[in-house]
Protein backbone atom coordinates (compact mmCIF):
# COMPACT_ATOMS: atom_id res chain seq x y z
CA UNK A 1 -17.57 -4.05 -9.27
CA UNK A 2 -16.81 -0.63 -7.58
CA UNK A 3 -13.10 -1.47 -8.27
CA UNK A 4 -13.38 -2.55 -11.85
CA UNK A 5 -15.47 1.00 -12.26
CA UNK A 6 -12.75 2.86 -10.84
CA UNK A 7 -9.94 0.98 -12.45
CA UNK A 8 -12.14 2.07 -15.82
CA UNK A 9 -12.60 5.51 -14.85
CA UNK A 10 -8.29 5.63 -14.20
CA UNK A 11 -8.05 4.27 -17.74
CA UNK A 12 -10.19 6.33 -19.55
CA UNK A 13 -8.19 9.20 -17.94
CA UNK A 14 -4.96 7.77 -19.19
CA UNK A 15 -6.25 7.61 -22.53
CA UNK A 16 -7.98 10.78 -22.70
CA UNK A 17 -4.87 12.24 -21.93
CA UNK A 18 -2.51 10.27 -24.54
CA UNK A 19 -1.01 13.41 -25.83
CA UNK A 20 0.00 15.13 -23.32
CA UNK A 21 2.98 15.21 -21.61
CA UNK A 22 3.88 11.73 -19.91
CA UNK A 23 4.22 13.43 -16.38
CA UNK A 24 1.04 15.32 -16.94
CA UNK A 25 -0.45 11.78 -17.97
CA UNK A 26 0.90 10.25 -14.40
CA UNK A 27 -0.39 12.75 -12.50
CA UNK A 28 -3.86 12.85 -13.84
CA UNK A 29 -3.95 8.96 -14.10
CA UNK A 30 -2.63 9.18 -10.02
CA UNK A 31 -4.90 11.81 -8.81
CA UNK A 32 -7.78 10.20 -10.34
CA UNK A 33 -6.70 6.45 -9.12
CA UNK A 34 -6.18 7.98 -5.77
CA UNK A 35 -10.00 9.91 -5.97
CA UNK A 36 -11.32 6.23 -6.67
CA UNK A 37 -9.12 4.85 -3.96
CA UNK A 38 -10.57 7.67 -1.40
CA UNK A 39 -14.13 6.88 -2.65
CA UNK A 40 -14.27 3.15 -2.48
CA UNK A 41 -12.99 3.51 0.86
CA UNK A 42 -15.57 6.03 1.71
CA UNK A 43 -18.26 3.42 0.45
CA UNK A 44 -17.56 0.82 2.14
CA UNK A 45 -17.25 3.01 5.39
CA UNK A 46 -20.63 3.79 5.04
CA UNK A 47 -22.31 0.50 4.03
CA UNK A 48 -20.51 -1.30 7.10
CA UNK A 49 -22.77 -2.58 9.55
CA UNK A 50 -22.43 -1.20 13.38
CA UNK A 51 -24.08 -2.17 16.40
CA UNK A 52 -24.81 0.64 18.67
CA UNK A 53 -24.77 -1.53 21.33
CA UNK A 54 -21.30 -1.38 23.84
CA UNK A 55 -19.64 -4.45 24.16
């Protein structure tokens, strides 16, 4: 679900940025899809389980 949201949120970007410039329309669509990448990463860092136990 977190992807599809971020896969929606890099879409919307693309087409709220139709008429613009195509590389200005890459690099907003890439810095966004990268932001998503970062935070979907970042969630599931921090909803992983870990045992402060040593092994």
């Amino acid at each position: 679900m977190l992807m599809l949201g971020g896969a929606g949120v890099t879409g919307l970007t693309g087409y709220f940025t139709r008429t613009a410039p195509t590389a200005v329309q890459f690099l907003a669509m890439g810095v966004v899809g990268l932001l998503c990448i970062f935070g979907s990463a970042y969630f599931d860092h921090r909803t992983e389980p870990r045992d402060e136990t040593p092994s």
